[in-house]
C-alpha atoms as a PDB file:
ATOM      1  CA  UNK A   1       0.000   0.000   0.000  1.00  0.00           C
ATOM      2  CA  UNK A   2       3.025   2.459   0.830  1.00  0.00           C
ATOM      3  CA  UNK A   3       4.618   1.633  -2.274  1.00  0.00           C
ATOM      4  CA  UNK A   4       1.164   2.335  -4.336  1.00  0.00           C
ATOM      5  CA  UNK A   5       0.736   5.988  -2.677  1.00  0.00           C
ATOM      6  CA  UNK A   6       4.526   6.426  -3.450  1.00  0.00           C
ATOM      7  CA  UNK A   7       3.600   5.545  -6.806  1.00  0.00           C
ATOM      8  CA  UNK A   8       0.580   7.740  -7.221  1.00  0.00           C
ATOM      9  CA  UNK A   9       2.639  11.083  -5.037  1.00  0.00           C
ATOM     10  CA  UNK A  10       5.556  10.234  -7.928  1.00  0.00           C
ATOM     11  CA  UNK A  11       3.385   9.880 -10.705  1.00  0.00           C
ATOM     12  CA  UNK A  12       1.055  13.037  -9.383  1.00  0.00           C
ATOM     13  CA  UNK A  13       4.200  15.113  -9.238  1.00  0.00           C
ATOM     14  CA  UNK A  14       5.627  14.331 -12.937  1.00  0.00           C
ATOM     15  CA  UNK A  15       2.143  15.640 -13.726  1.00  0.00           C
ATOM     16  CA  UNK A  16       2.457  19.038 -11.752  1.00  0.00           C
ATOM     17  CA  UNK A  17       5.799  19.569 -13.649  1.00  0.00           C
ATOM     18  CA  UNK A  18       4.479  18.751 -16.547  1.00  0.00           C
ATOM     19  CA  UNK A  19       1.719  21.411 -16.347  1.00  0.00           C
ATOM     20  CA  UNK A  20       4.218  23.849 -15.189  1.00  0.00           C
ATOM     21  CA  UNK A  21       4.065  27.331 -16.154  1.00  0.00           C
ATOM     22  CA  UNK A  22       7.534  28.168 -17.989  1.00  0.00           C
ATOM     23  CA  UNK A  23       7.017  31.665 -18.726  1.00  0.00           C
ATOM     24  CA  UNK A  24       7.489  34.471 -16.289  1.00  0.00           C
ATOM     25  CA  UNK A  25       4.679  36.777 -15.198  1.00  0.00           C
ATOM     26  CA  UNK A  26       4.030  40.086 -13.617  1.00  0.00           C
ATOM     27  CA  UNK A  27       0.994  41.583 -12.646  1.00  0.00           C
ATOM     28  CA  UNK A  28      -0.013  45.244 -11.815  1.00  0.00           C
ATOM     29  CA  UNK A  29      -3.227  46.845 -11.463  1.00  0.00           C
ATOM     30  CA  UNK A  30      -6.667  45.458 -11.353  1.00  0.00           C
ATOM     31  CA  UNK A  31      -9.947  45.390 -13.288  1.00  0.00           C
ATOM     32  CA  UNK A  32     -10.523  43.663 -17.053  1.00  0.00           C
ATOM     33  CA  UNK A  33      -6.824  41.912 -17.530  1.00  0.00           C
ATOM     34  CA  UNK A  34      -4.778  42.685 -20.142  1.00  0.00           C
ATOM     35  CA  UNK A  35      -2.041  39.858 -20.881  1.00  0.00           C
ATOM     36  CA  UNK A  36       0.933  41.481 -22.712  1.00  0.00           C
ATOM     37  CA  UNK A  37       3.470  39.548 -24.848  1.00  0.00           C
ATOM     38  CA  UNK A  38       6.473  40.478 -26.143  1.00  0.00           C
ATOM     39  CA  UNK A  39       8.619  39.313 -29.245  1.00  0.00           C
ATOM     40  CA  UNK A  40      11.500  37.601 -30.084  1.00  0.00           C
ATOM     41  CA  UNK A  41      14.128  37.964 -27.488  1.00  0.00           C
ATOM     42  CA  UNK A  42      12.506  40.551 -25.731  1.00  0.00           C
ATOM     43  CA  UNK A  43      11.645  40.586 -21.994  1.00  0.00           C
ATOM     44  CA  UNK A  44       8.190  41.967 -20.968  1.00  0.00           C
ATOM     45  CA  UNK A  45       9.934  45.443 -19.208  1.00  0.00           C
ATOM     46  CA  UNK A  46       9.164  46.536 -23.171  1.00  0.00           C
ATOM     47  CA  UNK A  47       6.033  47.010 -22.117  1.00  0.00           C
ATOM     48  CA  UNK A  48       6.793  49.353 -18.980  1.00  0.00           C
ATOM     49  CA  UNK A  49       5.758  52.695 -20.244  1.00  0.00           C
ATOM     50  CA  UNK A  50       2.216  50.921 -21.300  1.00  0.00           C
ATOM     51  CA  UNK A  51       1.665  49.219 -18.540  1.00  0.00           C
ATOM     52  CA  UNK A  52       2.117  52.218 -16.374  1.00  0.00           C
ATOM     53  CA  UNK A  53      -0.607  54.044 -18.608  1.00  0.00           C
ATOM     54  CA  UNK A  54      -2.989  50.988 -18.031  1.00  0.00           C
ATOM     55  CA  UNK A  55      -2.793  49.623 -15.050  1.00  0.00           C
ATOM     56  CA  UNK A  56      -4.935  52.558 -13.249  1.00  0.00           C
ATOM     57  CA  UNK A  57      -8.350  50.724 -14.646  1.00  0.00           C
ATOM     58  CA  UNK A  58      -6.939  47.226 -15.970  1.00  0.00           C
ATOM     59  CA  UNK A  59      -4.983  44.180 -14.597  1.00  0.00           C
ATOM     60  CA  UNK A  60      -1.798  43.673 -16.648  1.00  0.00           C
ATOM     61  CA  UNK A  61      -0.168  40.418 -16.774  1.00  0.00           C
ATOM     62  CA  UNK A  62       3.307  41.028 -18.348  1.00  0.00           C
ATOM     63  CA  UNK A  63       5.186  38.109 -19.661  1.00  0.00           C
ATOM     64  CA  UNK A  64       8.462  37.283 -20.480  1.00  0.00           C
ATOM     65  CA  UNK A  65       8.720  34.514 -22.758  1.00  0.00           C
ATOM     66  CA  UNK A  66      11.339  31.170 -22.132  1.00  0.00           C
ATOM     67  CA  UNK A  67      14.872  31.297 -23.417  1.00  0.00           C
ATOM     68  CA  UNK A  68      14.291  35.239 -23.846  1.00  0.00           C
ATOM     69  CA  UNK A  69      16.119  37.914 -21.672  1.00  0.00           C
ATOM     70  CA  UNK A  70      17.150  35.651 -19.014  1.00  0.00           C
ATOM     71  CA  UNK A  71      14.495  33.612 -18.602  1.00  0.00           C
ATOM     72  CA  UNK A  72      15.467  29.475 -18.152  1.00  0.00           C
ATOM     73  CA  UNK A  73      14.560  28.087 -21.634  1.00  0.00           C
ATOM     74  CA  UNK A  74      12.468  24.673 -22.283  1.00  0.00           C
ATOM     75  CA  UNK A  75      13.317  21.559 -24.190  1.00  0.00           C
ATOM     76  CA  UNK A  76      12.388  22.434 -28.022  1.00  0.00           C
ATOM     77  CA  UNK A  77      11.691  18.980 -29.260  1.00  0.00           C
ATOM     78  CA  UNK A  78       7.911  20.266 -29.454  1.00  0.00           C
ATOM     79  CA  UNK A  79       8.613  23.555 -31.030  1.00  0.00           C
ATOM     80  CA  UNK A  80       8.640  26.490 -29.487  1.00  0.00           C
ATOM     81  CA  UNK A  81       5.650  28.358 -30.680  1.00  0.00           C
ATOM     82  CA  UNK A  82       3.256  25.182 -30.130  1.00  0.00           C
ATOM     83  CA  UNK A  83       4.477  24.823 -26.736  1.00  0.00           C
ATOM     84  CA  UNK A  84       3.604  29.015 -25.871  1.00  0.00           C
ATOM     85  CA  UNK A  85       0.210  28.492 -27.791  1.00  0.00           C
ATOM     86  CA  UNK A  86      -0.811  25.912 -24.830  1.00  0.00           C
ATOM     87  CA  UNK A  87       0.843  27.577 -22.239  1.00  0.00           C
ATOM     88  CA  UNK A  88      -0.806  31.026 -22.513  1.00  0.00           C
ATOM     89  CA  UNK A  89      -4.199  29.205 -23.468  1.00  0.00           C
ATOM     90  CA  UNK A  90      -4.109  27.570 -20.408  1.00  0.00           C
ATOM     91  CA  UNK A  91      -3.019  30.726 -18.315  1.00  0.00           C
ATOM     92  CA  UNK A  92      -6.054  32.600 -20.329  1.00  0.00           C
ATOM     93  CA  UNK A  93      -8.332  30.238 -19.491  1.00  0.00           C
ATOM     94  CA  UNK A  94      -7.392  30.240 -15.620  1.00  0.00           C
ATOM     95  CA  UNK A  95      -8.529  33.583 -15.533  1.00  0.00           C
ATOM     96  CA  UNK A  96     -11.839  35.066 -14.191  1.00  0.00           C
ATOM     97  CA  UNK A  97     -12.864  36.747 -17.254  1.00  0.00           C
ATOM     98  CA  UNK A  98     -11.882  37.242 -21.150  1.00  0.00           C
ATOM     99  CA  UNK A  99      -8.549  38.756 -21.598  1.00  0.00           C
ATOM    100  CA  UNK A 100      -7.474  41.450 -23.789  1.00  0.00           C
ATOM    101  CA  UNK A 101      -4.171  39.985 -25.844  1.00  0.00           C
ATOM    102  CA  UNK A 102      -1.652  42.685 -26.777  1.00  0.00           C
ATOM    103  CA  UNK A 103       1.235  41.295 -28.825  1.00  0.00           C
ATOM    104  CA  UNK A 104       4.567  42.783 -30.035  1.00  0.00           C
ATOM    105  CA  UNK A 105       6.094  40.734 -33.139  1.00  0.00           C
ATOM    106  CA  UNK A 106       5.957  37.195 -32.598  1.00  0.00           C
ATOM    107  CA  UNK A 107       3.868  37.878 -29.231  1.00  0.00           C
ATOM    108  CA  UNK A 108       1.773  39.575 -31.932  1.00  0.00           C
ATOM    109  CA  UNK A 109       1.731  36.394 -33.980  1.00  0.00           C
ATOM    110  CA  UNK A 110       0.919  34.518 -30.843  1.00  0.00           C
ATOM    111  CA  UNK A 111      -1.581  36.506 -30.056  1.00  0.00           C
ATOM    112  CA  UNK A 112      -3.193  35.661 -33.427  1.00  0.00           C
ATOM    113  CA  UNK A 113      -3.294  32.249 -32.509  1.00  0.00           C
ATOM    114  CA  UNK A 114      -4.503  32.546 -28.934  1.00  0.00           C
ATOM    115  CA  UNK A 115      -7.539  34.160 -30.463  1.00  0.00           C
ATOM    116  CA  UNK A 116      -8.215  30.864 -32.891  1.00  0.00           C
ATOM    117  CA  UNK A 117      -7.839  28.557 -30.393  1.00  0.00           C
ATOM    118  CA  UNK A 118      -9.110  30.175 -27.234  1.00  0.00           C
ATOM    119  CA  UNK A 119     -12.137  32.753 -28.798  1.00  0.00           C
ATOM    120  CA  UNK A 120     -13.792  32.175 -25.152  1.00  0.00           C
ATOM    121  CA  UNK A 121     -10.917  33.545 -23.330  1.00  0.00           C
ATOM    122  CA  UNK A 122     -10.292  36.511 -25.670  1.00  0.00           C
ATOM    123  CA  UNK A 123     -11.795  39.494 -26.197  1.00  0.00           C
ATOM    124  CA  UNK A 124      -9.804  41.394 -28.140  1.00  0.00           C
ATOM    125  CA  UNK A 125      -6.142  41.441 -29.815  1.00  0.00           C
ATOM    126  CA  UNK A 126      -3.502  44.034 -30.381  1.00  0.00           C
ATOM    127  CA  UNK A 127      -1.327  43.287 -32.646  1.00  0.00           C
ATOM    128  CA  UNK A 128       2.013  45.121 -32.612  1.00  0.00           C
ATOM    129  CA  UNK A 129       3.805  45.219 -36.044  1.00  0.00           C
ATOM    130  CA  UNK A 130       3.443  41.249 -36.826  1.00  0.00           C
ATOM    131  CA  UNK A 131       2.042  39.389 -40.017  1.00  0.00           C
ATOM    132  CA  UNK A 132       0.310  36.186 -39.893  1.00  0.00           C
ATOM    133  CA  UNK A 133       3.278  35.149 -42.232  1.00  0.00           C
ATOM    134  CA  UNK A 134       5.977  36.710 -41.205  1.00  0.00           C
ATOM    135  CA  UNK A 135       7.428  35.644 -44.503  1.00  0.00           C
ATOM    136  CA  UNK A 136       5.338  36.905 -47.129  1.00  0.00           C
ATOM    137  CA  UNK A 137       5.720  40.781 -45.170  1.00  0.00           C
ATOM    138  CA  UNK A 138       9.921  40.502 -47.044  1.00  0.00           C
ATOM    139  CA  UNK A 139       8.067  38.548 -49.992  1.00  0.00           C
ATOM    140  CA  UNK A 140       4.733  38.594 -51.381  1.00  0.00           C
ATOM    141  CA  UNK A 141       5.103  35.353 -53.346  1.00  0.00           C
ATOM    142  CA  UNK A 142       6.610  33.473 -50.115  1.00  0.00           C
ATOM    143  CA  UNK A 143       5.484  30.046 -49.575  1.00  0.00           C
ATOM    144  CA  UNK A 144       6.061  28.004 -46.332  1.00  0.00           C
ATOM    145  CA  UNK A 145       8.320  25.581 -49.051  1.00  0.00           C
ATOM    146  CA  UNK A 146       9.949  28.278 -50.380  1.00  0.00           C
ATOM    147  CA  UNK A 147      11.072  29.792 -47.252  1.00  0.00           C
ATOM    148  CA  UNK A 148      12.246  26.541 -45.557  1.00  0.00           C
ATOM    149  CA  UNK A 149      15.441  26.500 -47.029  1.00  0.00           C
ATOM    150  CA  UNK A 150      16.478  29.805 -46.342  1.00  0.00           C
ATOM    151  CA  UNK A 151      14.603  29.464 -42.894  1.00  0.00           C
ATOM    152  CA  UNK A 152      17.361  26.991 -41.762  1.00  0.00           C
ATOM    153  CA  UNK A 153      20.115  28.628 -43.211  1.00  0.00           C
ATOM    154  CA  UNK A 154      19.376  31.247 -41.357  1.00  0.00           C
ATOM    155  CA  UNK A 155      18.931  28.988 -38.140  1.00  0.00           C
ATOM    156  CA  UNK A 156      22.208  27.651 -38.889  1.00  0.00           C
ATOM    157  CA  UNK A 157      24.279  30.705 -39.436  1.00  0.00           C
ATOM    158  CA  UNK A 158      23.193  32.552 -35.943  1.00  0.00           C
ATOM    159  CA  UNK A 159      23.462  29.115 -34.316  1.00  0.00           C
ATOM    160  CA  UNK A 160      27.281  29.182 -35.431  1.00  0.00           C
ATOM    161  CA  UNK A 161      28.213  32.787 -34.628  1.00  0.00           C
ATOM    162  CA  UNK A 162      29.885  33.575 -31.800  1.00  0.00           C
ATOM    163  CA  UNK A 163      28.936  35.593 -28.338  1.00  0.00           C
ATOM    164  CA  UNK A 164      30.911  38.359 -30.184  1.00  0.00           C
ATOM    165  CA  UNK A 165      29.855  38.798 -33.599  1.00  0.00           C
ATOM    166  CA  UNK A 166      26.226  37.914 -32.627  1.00  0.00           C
ATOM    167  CA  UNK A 167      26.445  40.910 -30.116  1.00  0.00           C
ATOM    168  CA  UNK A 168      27.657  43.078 -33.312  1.00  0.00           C
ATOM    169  CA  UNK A 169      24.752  41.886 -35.576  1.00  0.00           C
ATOM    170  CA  UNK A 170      21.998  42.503 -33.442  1.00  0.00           C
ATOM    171  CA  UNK A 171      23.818  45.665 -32.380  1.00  0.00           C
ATOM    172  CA  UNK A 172      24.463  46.672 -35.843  1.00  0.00           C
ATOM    173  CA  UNK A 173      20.508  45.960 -37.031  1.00  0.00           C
ATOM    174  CA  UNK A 174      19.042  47.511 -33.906  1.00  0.00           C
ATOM    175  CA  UNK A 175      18.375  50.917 -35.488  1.00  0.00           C
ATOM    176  CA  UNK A 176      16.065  49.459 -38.019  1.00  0.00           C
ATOM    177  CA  UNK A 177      14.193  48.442 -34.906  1.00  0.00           C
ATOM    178  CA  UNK A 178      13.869  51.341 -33.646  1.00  0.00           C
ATOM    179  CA  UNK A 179      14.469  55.145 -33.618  1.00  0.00           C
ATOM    180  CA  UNK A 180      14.934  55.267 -29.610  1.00  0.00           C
ATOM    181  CA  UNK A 181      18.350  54.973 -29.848  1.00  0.00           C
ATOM    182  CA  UNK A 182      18.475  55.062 -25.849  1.00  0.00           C
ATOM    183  CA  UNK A 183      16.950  51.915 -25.934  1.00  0.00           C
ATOM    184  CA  UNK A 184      19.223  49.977 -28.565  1.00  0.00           C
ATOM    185  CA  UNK A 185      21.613  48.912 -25.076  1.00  0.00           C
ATOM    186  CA  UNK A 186      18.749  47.388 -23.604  1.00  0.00           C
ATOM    187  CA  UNK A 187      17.521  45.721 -26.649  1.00  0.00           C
ATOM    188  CA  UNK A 188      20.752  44.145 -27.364  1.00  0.00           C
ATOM    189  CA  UNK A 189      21.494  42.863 -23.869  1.00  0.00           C
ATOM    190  CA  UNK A 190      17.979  41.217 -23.902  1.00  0.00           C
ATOM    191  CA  UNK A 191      19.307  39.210 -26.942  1.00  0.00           C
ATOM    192  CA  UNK A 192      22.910  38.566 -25.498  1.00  0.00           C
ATOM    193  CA  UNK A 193      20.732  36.995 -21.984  1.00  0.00           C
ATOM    194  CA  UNK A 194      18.241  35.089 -24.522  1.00  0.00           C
ATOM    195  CA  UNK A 195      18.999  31.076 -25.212  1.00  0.00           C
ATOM    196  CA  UNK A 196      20.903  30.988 -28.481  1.00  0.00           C
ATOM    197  CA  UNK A 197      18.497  27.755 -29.608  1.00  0.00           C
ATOM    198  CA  UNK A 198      15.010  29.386 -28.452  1.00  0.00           C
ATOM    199  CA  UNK A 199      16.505  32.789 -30.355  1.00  0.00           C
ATOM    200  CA  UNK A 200      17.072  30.552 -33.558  1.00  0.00           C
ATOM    201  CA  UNK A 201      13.999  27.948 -33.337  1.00  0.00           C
ATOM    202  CA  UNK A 202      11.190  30.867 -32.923  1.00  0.00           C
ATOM    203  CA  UNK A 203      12.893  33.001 -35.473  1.00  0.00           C
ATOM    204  CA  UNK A 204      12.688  29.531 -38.107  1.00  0.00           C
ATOM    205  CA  UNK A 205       9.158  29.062 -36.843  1.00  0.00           C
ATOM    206  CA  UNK A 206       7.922  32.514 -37.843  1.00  0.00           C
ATOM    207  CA  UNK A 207       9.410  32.189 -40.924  1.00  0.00           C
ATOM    208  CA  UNK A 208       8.066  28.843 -42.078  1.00  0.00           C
ATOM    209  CA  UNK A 209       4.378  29.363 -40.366  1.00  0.00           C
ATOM    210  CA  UNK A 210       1.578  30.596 -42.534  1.00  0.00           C
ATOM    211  CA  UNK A 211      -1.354  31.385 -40.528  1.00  0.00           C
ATOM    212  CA  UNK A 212      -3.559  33.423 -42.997  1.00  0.00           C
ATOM    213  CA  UNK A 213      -5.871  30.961 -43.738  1.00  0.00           C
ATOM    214  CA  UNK A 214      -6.767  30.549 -40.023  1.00  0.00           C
ATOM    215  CA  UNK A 215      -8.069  34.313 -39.717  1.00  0.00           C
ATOM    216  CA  UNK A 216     -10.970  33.325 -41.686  1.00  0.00           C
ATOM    217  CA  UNK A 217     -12.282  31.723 -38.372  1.00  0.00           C
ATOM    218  CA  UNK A 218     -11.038  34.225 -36.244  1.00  0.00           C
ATOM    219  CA  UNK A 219     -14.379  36.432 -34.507  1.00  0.00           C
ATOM    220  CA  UNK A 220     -12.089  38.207 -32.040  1.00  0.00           C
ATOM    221  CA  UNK A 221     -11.734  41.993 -32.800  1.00  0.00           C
ATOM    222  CA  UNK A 222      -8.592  42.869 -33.783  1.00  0.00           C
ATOM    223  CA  UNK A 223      -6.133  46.199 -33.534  1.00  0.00           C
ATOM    224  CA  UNK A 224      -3.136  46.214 -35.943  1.00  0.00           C
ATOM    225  CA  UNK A 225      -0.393  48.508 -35.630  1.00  0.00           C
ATOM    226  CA  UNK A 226       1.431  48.405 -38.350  1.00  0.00           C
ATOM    227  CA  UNK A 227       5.168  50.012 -38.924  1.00  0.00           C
ATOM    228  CA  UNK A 228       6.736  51.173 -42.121  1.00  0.00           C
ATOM    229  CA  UNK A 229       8.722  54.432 -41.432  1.00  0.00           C
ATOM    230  CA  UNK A 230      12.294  52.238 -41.283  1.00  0.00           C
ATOM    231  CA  UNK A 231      11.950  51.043 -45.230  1.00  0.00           C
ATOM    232  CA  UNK A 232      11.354  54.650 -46.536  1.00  0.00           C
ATOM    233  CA  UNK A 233      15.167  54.675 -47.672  1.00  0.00           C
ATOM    234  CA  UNK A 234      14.624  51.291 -49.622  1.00  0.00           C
ATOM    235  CA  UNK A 235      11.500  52.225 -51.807  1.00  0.00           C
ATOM    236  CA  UNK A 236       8.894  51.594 -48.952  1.00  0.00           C
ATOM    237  CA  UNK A 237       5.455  53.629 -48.753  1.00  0.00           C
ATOM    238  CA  UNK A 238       2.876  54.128 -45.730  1.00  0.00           C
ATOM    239  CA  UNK A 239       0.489  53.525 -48.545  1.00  0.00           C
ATOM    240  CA  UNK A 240       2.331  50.144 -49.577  1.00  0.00           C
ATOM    241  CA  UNK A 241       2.852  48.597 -46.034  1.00  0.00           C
ATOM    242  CA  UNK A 242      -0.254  49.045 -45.607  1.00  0.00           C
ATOM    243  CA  UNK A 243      -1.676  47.136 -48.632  1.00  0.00           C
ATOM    244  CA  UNK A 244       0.584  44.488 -47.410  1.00  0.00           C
ATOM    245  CA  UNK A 245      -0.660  44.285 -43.812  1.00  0.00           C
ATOM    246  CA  UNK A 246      -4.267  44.496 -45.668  1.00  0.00           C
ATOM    247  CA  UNK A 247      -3.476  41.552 -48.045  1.00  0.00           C
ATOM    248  CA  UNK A 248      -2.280  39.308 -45.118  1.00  0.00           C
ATOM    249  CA  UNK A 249      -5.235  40.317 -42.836  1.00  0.00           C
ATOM    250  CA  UNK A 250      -7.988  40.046 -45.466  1.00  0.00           C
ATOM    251  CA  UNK A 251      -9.712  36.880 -44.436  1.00  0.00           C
ATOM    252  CA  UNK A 252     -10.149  38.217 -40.778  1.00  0.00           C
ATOM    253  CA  UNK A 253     -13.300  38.924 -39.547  1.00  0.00           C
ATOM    254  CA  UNK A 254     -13.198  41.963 -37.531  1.00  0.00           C
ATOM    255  CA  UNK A 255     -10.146  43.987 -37.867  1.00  0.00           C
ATOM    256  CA  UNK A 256      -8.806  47.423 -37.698  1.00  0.00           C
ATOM    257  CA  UNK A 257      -5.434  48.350 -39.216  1.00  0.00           C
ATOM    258  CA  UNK A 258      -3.769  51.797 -38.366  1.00  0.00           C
ATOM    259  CA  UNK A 259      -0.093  52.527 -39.442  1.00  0.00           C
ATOM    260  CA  UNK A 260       1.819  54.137 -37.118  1.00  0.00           C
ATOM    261  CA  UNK A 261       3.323  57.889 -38.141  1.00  0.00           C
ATOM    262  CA  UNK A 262       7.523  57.598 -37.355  1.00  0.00           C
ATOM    263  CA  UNK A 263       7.911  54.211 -35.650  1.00  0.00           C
ATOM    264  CA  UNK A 264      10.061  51.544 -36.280  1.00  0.00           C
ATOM    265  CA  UNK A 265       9.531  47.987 -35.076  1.00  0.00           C
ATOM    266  CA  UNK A 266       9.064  48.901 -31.390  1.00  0.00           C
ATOM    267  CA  UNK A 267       6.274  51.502 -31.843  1.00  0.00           C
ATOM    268  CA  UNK A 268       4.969  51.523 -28.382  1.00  0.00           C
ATOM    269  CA  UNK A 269       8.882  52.846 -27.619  1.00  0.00           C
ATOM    270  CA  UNK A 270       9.324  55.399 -30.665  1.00  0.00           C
ATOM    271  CA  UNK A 271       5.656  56.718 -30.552  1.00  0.00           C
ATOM    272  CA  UNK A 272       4.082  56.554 -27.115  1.00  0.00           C
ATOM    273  CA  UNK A 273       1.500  58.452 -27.327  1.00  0.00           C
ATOM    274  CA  UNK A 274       0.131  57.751 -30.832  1.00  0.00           C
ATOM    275  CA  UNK A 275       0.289  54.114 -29.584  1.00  0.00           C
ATOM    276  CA  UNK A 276      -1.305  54.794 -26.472  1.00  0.00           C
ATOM    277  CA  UNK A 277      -4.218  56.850 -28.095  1.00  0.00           C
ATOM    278  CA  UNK A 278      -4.711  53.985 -30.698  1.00  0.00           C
ATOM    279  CA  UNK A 279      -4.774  51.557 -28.037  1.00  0.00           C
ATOM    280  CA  UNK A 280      -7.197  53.159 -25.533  1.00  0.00           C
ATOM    281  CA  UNK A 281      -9.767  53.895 -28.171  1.00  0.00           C
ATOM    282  CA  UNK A 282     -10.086  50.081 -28.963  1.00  0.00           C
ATOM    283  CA  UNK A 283      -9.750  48.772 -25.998  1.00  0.00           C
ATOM    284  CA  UNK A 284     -12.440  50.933 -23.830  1.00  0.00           C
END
């Protein structure tokens, strides 16, 4: 009998683990909760400045994704974005009420998929300068076969770099990220402290996922933010980004898209208040 409840206490704890939360969370403020994701490598301080504007009448929950910024990473062999989906979905549905979703870049993308899978749990997206294929934003006629390829030679060529000349790349392309130049330090010691393998397995991910046909199912209203100020030098247009984002959102349901003035990749960072104003309309 001792041996049989030893059993069922092991067994019962595997279990536990299994379910284990792996992402990080913070929470500040109370009311409706808003659960705020960030992208690739970044940790969820990003979202400071917005969380200190919303957290007088909502309840922010602030994550910081495994493998990114510090954070311990998790054993890929399931993928990393499959493994997030049923994390969050599960953390969403623990909740008292609906969430609002607000996503930066792949938290964006995320967030996209949180609303297909969980429409109960989600009231409403933002989407922060991401693409349902992430792909087809660099290349209109992208296909998931096409990119695969060039996908894992990517993978393979920041997997090989060193601590050095990885700090220089992301160093060097930080400005097209963003016009805060303040904050290029911060971004780029987020990346040093993220898990090389997480870095390069979400980045192939978003690259070879194509999740436009699953808007056409997708109720959930959504805000996109879209960014397009950093390509003016290489032939880019508002006007053009914006057909793009249009093209790639066309089969959702419910969806607002609003291009933001002088931002780069992090708009919330390089303009507040235009994000802020965009976001409190929708949201109240």
């Amino acid at each position: 009998m001792k041996k049989l409840i030893l059993l069922c206490a092991f067994t019962f704890g595997l279990f536990q683990i299994s379910l284990a939360q792996s992402f990080d969370v913070q929470i500040h403020g109370s009311g409706q909760p808003i659960v705020l994701i960030p992208g690739l490598a970044s940790s969820g301080e990003v979202w400071d400045e917005t969380v200190a504007l919303l957290s007088s009448d909502f309840e922010c929950h602030i994550l910081t994704l495994p493998g990114f910024a510090g954070q311990s990473p998790i054993e890929l062999k399931d993928g990393f974005l499959p493994q997030m989906k049923v994390e969050i979905g599960k953390y969403l549905t623990d909740l008292e009420q609906p969430a609002i979703l607000m996503g930066h870049s792949l938290g964006g993308f995320l967030s996209l998929q949180l609303a297909h899978d969980f429409p109960d749990q989600v009231a409403k997206a933002i989407i922060v300068d991401s693409y349902p294929f992430y792909s087809a934003a660099m290349n209109p006629a992208a296909t998931v076969d096409l990119m695969k390829p060039m996908a894992e030679q990517t993978r393979q060529m920041l997997s090989a770099m060193s601590m050095e000349d990885f700090e220089k790349q992301q160093t060097a392309g930080m400005p097209i990220m963003t016009t805060s130049l303040d904050r290029i330090p911060t971004a780029v010691k987020w990346s040093m402290q993220s898990d090389r393998n997480t870095f390069t397995e979400a980045l192939y991910e978003l690259m070879v996922t194509d999740y436009r046909e699953a808007l056409s199912t997708v109720k959930t209203p959504l805000l996109v933010l879209g960014a397009w100020y950093s390509g003016k030098d290489y032939g880019l247009t508002e006007e053009s980004v914006k057909a793009n984002f249009s093209r790639q959102y066309q089969l959702a349901e419910n969806v607002q898209i609003e291009m933001a003035p002088t931002a780069h990749h992090f708009i919330m960072w390089d303009n507040p208040d235009w994000f802020i104003e965009k976001v409190s309309a929708f949201i109240r």
